[in-house]
Protein backbone atom coordinates (compact mmCIF):
# COMPACT_ATOMS: atom_id res chain seq x y z
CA UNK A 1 -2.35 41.67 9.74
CA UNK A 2 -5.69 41.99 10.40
CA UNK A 3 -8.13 44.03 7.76
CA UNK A 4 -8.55 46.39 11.07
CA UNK A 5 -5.29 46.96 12.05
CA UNK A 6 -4.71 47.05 16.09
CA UNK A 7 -8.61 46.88 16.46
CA UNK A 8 -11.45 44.65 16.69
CA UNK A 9 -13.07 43.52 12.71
CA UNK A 10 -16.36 44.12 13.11
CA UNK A 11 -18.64 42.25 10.62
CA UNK A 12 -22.18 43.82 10.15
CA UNK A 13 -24.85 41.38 10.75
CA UNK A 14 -28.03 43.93 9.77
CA UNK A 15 -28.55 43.14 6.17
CA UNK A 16 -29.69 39.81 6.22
CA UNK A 17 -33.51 38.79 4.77
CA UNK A 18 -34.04 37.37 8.60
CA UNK A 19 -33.74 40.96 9.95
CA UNK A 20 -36.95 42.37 11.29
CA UNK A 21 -38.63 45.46 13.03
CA UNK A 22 -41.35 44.98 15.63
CA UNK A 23 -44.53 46.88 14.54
CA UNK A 24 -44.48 48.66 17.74
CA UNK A 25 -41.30 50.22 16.92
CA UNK A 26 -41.29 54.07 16.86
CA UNK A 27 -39.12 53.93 13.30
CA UNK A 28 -42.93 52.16 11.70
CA UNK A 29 -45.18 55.23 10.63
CA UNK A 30 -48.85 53.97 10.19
CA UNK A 31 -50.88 56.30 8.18
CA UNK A 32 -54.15 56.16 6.18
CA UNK A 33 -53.78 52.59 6.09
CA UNK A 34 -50.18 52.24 4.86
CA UNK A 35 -47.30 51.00 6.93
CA UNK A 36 -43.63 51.76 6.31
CA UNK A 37 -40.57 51.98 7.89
CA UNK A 38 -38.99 55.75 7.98
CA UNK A 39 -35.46 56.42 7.74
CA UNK A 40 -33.25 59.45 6.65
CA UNK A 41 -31.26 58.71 3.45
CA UNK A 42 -28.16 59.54 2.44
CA UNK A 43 -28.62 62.95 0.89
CA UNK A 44 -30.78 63.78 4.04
CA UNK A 45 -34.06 62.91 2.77
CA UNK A 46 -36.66 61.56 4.98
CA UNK A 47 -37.99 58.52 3.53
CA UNK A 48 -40.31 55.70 3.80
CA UNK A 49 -40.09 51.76 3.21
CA UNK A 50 -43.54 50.81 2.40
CA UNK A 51 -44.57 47.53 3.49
CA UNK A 52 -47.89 47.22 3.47
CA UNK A 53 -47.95 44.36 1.62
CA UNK A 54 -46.19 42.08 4.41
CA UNK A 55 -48.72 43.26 7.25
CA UNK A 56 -51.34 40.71 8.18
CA UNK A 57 -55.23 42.04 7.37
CA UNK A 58 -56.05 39.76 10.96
CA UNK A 59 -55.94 42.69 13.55
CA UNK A 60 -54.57 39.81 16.51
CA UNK A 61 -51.95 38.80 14.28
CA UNK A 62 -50.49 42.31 13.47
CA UNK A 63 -50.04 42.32 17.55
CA UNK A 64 -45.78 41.75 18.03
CA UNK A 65 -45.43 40.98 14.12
CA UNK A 66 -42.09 41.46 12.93
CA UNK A 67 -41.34 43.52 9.87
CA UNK A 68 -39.05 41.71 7.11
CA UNK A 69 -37.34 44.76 6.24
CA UNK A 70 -34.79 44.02 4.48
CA UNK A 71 -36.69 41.34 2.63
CA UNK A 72 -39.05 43.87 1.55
CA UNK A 73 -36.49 46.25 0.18
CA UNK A 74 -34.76 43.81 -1.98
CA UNK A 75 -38.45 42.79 -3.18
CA UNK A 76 -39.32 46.16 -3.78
CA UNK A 77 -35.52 46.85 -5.06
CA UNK A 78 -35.47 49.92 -3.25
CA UNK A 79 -32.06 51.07 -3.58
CA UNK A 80 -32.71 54.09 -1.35
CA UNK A 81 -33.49 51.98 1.34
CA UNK A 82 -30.29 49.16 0.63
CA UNK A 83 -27.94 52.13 -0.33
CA UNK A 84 -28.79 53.54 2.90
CA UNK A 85 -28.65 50.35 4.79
CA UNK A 86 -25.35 49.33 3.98
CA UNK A 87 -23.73 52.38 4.05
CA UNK A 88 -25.23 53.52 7.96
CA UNK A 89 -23.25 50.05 8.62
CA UNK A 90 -20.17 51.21 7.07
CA UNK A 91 -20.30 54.26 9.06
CA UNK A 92 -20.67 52.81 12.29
CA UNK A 93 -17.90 50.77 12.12
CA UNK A 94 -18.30 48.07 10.09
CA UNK A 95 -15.27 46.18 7.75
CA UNK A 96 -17.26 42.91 6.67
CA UNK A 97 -21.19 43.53 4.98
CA UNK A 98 -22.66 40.00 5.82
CA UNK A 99 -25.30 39.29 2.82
CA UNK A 100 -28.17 36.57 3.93
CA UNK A 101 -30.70 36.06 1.20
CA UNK A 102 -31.72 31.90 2.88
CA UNK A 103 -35.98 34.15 3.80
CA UNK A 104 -36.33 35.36 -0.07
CA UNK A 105 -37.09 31.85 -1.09
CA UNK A 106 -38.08 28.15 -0.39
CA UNK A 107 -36.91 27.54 -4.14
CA UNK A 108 -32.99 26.96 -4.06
CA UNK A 109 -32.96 28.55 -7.88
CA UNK A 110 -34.80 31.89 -6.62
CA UNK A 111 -32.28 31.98 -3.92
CA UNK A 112 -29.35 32.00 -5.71
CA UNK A 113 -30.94 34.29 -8.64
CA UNK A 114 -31.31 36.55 -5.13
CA UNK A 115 -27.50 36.18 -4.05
CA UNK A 116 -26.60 37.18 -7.37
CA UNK A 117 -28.18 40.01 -7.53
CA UNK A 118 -27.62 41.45 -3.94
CA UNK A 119 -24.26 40.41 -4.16
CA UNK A 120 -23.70 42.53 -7.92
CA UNK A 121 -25.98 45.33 -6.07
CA UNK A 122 -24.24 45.62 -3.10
CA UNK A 123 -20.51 45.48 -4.77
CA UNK A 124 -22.46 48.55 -6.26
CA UNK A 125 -22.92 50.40 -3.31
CA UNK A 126 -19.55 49.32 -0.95
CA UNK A 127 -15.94 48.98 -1.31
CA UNK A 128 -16.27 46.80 2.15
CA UNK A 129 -15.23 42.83 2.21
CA UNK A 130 -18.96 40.74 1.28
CA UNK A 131 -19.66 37.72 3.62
CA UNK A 132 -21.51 35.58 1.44
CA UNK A 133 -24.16 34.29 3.86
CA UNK A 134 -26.30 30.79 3.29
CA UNK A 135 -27.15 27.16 4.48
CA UNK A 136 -26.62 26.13 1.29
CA UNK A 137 -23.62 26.08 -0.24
CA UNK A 138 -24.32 26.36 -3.98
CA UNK A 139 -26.20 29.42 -2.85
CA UNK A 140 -22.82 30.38 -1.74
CA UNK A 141 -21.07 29.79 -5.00
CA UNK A 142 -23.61 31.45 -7.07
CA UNK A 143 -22.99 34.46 -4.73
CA UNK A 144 -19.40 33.69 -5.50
CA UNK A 145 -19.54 33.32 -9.27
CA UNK A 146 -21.44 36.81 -9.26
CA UNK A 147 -18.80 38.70 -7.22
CA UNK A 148 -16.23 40.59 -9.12
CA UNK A 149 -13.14 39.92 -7.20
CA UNK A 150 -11.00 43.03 -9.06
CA UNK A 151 -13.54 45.24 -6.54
CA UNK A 152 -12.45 43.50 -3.57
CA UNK A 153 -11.99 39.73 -1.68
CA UNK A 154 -15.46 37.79 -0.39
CA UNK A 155 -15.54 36.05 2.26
CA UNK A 156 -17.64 32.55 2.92
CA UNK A 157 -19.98 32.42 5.95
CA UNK A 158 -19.39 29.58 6.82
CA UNK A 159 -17.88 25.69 6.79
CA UNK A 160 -18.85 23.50 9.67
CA UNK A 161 -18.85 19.44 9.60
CA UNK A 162 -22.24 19.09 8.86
CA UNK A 163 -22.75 16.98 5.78
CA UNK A 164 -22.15 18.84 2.32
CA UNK A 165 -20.47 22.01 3.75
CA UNK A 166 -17.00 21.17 3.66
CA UNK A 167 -16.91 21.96 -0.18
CA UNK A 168 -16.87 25.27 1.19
CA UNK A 169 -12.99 25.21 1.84
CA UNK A 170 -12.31 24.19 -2.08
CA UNK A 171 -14.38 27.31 -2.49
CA UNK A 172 -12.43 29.53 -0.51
CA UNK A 173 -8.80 28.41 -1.83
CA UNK A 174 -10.09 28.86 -5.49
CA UNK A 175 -11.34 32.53 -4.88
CA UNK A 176 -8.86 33.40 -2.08
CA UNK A 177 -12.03 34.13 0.54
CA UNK A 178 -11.92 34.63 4.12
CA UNK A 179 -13.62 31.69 5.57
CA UNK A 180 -15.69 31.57 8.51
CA UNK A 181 -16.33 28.51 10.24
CA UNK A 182 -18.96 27.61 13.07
CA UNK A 183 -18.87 24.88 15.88
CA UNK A 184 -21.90 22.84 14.34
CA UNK A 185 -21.11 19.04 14.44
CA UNK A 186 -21.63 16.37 12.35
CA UNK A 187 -24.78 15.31 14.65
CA UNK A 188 -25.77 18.58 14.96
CA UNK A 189 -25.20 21.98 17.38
CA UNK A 190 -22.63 21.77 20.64
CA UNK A 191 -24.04 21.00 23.74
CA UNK A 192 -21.03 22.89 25.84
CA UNK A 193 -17.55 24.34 25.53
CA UNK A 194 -15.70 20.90 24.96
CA UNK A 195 -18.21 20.21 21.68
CA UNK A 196 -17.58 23.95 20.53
CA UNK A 197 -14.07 23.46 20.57
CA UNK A 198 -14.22 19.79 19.23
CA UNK A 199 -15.81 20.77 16.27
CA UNK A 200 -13.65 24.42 15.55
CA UNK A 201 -10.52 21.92 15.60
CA UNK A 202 -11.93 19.60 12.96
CA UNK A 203 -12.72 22.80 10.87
CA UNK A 204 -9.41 23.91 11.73
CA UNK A 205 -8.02 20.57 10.39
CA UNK A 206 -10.17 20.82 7.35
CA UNK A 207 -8.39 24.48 6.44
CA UNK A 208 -5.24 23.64 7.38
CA UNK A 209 -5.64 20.66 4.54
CA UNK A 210 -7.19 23.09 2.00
CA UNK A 211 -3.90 25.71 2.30
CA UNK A 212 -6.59 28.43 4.06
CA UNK A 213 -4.04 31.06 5.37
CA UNK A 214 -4.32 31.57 9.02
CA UNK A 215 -5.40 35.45 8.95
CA UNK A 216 -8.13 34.49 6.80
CA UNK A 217 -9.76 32.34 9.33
CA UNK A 218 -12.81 33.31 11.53
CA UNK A 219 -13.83 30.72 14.00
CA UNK A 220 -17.60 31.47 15.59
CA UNK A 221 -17.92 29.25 18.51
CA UNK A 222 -21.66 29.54 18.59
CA UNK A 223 -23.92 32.16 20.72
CA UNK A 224 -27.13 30.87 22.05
CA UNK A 225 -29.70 32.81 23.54
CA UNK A 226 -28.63 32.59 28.02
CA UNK A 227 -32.94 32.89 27.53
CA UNK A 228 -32.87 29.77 26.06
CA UNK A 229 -29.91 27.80 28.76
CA UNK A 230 -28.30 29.86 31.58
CA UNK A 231 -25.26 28.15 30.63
CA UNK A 232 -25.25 28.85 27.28
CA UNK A 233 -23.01 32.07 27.62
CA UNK A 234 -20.38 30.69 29.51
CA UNK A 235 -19.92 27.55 27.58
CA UNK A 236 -19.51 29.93 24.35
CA UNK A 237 -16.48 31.96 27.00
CA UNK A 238 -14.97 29.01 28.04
CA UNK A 239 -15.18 27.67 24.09
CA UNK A 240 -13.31 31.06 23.50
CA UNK A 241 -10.91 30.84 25.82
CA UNK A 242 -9.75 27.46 25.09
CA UNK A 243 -9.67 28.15 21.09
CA UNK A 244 -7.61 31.27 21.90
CA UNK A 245 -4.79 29.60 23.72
CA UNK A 246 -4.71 26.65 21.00
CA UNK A 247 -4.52 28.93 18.34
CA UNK A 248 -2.94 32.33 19.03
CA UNK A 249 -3.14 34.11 15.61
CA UNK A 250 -6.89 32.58 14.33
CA UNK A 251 -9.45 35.31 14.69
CA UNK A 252 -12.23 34.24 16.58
CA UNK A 253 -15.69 36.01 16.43
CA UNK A 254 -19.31 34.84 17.34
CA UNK A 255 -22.98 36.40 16.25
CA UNK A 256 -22.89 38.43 19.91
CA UNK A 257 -26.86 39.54 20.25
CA UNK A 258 -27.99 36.05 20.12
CA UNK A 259 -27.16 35.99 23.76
CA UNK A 260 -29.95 38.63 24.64
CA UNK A 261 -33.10 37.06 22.60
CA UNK A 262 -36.03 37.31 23.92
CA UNK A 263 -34.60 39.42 26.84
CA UNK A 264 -35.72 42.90 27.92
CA UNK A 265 -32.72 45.69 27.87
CA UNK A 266 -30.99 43.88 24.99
CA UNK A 267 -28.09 46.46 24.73
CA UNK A 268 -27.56 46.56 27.50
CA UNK A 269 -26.57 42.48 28.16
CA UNK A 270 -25.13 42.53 24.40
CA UNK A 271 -22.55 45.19 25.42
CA UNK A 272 -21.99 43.18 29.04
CA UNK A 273 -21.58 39.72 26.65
CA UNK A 274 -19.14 41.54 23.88
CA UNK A 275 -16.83 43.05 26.85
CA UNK A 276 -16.67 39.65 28.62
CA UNK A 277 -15.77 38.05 25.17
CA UNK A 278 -13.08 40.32 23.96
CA UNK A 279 -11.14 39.55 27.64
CA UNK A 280 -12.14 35.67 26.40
CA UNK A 281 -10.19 36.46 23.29
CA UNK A 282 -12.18 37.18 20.49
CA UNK A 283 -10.89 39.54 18.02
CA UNK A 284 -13.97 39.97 16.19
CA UNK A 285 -17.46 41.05 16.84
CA UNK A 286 -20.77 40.21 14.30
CA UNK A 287 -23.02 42.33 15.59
CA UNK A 288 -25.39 45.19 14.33
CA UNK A 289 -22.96 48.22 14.38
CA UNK A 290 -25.92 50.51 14.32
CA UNK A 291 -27.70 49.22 17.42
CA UNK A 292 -23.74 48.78 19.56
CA UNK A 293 -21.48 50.82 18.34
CA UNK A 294 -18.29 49.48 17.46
CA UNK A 295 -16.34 52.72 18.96
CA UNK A 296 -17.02 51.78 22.18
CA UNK A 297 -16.05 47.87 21.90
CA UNK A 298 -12.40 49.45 20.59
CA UNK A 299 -12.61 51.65 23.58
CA UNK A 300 -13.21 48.77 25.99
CA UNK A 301 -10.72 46.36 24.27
CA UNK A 302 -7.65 48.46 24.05
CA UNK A 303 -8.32 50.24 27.91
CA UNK A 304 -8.82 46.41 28.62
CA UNK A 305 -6.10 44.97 27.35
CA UNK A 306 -3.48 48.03 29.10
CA UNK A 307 -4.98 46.93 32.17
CA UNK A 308 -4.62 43.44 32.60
CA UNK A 309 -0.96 43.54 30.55
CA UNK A 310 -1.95 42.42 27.37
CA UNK A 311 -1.26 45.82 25.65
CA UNK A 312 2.67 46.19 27.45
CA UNK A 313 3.57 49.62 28.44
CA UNK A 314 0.47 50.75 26.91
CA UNK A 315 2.04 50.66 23.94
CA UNK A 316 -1.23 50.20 21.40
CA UNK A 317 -3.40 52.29 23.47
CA UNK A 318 -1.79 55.28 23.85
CA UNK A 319 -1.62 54.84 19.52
CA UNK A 320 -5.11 54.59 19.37
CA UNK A 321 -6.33 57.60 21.73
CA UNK A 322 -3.75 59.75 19.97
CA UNK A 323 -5.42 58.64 16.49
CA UNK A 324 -8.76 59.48 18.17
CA UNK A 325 -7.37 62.62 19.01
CA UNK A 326 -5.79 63.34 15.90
CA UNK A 327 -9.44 62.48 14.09
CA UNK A 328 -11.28 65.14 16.45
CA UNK A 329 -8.91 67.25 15.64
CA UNK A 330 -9.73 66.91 11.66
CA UNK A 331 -13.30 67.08 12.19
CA UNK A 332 -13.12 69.71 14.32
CA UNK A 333 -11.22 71.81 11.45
CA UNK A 334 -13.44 70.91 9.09
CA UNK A 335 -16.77 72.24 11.00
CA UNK A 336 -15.09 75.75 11.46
């Protein structure tokens, strides 16, 4: 049974150190030589991220910098900002808080002092499942050792067959984690659809050896940017399509705004790619819940999947317009 019943998992991709805000973006306030990112907290408070400190003094360089955000707030330890960033992802839809610390650091020892922390922080702040996000994997299981399973299950992000990371599976069995797994090959990333699915099938093989249960595997086939390759989106579909007839009951799931880097009208392609990938078969969508709301991926996958005979007679979408009902219903009561 998946941890989202009839509908998709979505797994929130936006606090990661690697997240960013462009400098021209209308949410940075520059005033009296300060820069900060303003946001309305949980209470209702309008607040302000200051950082200042990351901003270039070389007037060419500030032009199209990138903010590190969330890097800054977990430097700062700004739990108004993390509380707030976490949660606005839990409210928009997501089940899975994915928790990247890899940009804190170029010390391995600093990063996992990091991935403890966040990880203690954030168990703090959410009841949601933690994807404990790194390349390395005794990042992982210091993020792992910090977690306090009675509070909920973590899950590992992720095995591939590149050398070292297939002590990730041992991992998962001992602390009963979801496990994510991408299509990265021992020689490196896939070059199409056959490589993608080459490479899930040896993961597969790995966590069928290591007793993973079949629910608690998330396959990511690998999004590159179509910027980048103008095949590059339909060898990640075809990847899909193939994985999802192999194996009917794995989830499948893939980091879905890759596909729009560098692109103008991001949403706009992201929602396009996510549509085209739930008829491919995934079941699962990382993405930032904030920026594509995950109401309207539900709304696409169960109309979607009545229309082409997936969903027989209807069956699971008339239950989840009558829950949508039902839930306007509540809210409605409790405005009047």
């Amino acid at each position: 049974m998946s941890i989202a019943g009839d509908g998709l998992v979505i797994i929130g991709e936006n606090f990661n150190a690697t997240r960013k805000i462009k400098i021209t973006s209308p949410k940075v306030i520059q005033q009296d030589g300060k820069v900060g990112i303003g946001y309305t907290d949980l209470d209702g408070n309008k607040r302000v991220l200051d950082v200042t400190g990351t901003i270039p003094e070389d007037a060419n360089k500030r032009l199209g910098f990138n903010i590190p955000h969330v890097a800054e707030a977990c430097r700062q330890k700004d739990m108004h900002y993390i509380r707030w960033a976490i949660k606005n992802q839990e409210k928009h839809g997501a089940h899975i808080i994915d928790l990247c610390v890899d940009e804190m650091s170029v010390y391995p020892e600093e990063r996992k002092e990091w991935m403890r922390w966040l990880v203690q922080t954030s168990q703090g702040i959410t009841d949601s499942i933690l994807a404990i996000d790194s390349s390395d994997p005794e990042t992982i299981r210091a993020g792992l050792e910090a977690h306090d399973a009675s509070k909920g299950r973590p899950a590992i992000n992720s095995v591939n067959l590149e050398e070292g990371r297939q002590t990730l599976v041992d991992m998962a069995r001992d602390r009963k984690a979801i496990l994510f797994a991408n299509a990265s090959g021992k020689k490196g990333m896939p070059q199409n659809a056959e490589q993608r699915v080459e490479n899930l099938v040896g993961c597969m093989d790995l966590m069928d050896k290591g007793g993973i249960p079949m629910d608690d595997r998330y396959l990511d086939p690998l999004v590159f940017p179509i910027g980048a390759g103008p095949d590059f989106g339909g060898h990640y579909l075809d990847a899909v399509r193939i994985i999802r007839e192999q194996y009917p009951d794995v989830h499948i799931f893939g980091g879905h705004s890759n596909v729009s880097f560098g692109l103008p009208e991001r949403r706009t392609l992201n929602f396009t790619f996510v549509a085209l990938s739930i008829i491919a078969g995934c079941d699962s969508l990382m993405i930032d819940p904030i920026m594509n709301p995950s109401r309207d991926f539900n709304d696409f996958m169960f109309a979607a999947n009545a229309l082409i005979g997936k969903d027989e007679y209807s069956v699971k979408y008339l239950k989840y317009t009558r829950a949508l009902a039902a839930q306007a219903k509540r809210a409605a009561a409790a405005a009047a």
